[in-house]
Protein backbone atom coordinates (compact mmCIF):
# COMPACT_ATOMS: atom_id res chain seq x y z
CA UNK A 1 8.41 0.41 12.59
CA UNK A 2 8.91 -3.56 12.87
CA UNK A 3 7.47 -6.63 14.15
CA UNK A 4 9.09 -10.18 14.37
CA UNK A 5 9.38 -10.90 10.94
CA UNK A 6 9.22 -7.34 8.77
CA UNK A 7 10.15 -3.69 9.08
CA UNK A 8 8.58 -1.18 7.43
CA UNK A 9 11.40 1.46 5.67
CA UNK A 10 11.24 5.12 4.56
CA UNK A 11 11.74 5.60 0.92
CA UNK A 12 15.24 5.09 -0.14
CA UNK A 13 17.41 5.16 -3.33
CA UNK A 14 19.48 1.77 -2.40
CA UNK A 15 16.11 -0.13 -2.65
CA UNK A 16 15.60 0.74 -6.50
CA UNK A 17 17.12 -2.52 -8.11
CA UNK A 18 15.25 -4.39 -5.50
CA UNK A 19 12.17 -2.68 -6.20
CA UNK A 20 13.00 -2.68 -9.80
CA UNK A 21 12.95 -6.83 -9.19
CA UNK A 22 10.07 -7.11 -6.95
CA UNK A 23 8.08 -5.23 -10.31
CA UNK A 24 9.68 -7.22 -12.88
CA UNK A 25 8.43 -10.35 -11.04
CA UNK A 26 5.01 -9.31 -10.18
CA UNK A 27 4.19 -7.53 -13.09
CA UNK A 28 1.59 -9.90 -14.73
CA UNK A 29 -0.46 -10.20 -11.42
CA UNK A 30 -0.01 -6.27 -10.26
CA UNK A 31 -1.25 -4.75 -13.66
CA UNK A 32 -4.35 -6.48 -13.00
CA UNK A 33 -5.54 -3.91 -10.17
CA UNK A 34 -2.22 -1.18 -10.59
CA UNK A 35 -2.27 1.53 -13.20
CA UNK A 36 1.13 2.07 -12.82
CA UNK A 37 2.76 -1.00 -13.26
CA UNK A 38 3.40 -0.38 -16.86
CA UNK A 39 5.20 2.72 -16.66
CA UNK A 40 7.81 1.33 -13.58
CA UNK A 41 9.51 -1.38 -16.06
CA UNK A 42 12.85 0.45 -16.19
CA UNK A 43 14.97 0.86 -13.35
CA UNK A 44 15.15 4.75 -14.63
CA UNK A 45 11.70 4.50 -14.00
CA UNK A 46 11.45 3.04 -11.04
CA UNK A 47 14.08 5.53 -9.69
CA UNK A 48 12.46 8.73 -10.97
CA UNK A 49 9.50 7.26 -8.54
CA UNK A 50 11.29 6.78 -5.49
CA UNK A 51 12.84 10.12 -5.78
CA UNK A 52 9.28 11.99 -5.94
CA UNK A 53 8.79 9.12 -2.97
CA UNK A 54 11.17 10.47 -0.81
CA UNK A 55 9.73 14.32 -1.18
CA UNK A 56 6.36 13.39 -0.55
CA UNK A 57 7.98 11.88 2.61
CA UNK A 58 9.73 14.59 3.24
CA UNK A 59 7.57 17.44 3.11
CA UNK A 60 4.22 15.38 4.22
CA UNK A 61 2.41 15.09 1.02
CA UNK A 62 0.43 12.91 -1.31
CA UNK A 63 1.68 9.62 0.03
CA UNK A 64 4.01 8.21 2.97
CA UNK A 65 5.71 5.19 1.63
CA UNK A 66 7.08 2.61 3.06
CA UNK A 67 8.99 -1.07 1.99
CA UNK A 68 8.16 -3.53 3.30
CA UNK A 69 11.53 -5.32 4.04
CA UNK A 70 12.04 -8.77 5.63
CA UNK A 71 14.14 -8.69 9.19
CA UNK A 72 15.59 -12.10 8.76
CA UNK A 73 17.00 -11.71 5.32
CA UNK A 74 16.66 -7.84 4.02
CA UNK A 75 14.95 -8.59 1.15
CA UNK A 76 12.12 -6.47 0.00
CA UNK A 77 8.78 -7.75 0.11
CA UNK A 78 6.54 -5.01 -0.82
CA UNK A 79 5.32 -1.78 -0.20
CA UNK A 80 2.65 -0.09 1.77
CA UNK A 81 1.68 3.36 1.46
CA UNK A 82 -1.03 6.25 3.77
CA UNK A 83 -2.36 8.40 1.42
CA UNK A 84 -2.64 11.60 2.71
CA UNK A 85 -6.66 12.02 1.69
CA UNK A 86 -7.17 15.39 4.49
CA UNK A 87 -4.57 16.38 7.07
CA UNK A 88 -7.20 18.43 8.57
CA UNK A 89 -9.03 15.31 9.75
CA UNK A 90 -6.50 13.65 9.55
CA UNK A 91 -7.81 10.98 7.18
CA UNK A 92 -5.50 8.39 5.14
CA UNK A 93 -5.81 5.71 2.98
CA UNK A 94 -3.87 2.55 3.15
CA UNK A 95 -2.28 1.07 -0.17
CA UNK A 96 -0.32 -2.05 -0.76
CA UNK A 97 1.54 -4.57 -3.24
CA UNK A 98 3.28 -7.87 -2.65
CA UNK A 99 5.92 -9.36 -4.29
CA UNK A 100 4.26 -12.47 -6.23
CA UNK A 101 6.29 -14.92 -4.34
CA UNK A 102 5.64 -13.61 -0.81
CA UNK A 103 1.84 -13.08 -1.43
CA UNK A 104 -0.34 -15.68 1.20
CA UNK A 105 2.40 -15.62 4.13
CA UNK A 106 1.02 -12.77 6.50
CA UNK A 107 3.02 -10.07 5.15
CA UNK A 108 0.61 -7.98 4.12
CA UNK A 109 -1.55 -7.72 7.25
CA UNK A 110 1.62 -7.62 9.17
CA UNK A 111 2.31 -4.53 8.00
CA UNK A 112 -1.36 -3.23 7.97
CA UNK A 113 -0.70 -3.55 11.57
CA UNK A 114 2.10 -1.93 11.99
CA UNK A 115 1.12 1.20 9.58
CA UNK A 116 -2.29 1.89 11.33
CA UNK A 117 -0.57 1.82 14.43
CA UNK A 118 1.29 4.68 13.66
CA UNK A 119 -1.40 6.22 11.67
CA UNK A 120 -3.50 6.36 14.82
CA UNK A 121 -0.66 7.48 17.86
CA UNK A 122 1.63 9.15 15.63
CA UNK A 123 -0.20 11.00 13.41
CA UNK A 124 -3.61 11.49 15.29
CA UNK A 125 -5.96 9.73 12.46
CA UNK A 126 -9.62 10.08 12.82
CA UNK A 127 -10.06 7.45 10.03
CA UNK A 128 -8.05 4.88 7.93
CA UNK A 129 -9.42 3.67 4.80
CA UNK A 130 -8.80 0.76 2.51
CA UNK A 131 -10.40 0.88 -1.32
CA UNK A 132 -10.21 -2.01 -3.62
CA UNK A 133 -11.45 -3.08 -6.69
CA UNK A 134 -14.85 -5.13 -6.02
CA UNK A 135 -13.67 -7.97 -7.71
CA UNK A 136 -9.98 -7.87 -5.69
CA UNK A 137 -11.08 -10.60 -3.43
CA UNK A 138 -7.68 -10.93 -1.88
CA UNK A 139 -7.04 -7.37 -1.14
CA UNK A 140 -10.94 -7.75 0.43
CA UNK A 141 -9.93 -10.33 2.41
CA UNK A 142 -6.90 -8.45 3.63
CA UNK A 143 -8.73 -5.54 4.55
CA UNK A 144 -11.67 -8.13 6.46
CA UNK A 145 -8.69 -9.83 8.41
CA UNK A 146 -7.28 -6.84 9.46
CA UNK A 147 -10.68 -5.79 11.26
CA UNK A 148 -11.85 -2.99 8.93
CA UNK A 149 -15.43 -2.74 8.34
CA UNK A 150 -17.04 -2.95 5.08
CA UNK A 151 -18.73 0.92 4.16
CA UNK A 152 -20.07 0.92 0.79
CA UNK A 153 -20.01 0.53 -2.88
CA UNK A 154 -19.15 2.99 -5.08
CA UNK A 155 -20.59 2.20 -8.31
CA UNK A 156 -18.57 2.39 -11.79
CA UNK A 157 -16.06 4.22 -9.30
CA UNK A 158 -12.93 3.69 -11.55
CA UNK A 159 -11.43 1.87 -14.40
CA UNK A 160 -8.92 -1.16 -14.08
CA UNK A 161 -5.91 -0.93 -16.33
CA UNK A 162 -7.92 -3.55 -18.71
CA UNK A 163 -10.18 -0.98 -19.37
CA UNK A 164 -13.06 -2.41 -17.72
CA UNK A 165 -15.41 -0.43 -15.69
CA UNK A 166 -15.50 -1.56 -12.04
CA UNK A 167 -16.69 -0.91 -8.71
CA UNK A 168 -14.88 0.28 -5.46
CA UNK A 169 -15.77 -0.85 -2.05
CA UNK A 170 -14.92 0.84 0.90
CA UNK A 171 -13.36 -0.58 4.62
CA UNK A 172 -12.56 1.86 7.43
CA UNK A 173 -11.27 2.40 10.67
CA UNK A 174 -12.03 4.81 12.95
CA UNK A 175 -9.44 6.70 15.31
CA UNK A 176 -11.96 6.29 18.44
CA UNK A 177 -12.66 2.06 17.82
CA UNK A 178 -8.82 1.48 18.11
């Protein structure tokens, strides 16, 4: 999948030390929102997960993962995920991160586009879903540019890596509105 400026990649071995970069950099602003960040600061690390990546690919489970790599120069960006929430729907959930120095440049819902594209013709989705944190304004505004309505509120849904208690909104689209 591409547009002008990115492609969006299967998961791959060769991108671990870019990956392994792209964590290293962002670190301070991902573990704000992302769980995992502290347990992908190795490159063995970081491996081991794109390994289990590239099975769930495989074989349809869990999560389809993709990098988000820039055409003009190759490097990678981010990633972008569908979680697979119900095949028997189907029903998927859209997860992201951004490299801290490409965050603000269109990236993001770039490949939102691209990814619910195929969610919708490829793999028949009835709905797409984005979750956030309630207080991730940018990832709300992401999900608001992209044209996904706002749902609901889950209260005291989850808690961030701080340990705080916080709230989970919902946006969605729907198979039969595209």
């Amino acid at each position: 999948m591409e547009s002008k400026r990115i492609k969006l990649v299967k998961p791959s071995l060769t991108i671990v030390p870019q990956m392994f970069e792209a964590i290293i950099e962002s670190q301070k602003e991902l573990s704000v929102y992302l769980p995992w960040v502290p347990f992908s600061l190795t490159e063995d690390a970081v491996k081991t997960n794109a390994e289990k990546a590239i099975e769930n690919f495989e074989s349809f489970k869990e999560e389809l993962r993709f990098s988000i790599i820039c055409k003009h120069t190759e490097r990678l960006l981010g990633v972008i995920g569908l979680m697979i929430t119900d095949k028997s729907v189907p029903y998927f959930e859209i997860g992201y991160w951004l490299r801290t120095s490409e965050v603000g440049k269109g990236y993001i819902t770039e490949a939102i586009g691209l990814l619910e594209q195929y969610a919708f013709a490829e793999l028949d989705a009835k709905r797409v879903e984005i979750r956030a944190a309630e207080s991730n304004i940018k990832s709300r505004a992401v999900a608001e540019r992209c044209g996904y309505q706002f749902e609901l509120t889950l209260q005291n849904a989850c808690r961030l890596p701080s340990g705080q208690l916080s709230n989970t909104v919902i946006y969605a689209k729907l198979g039969d509105e595209i």
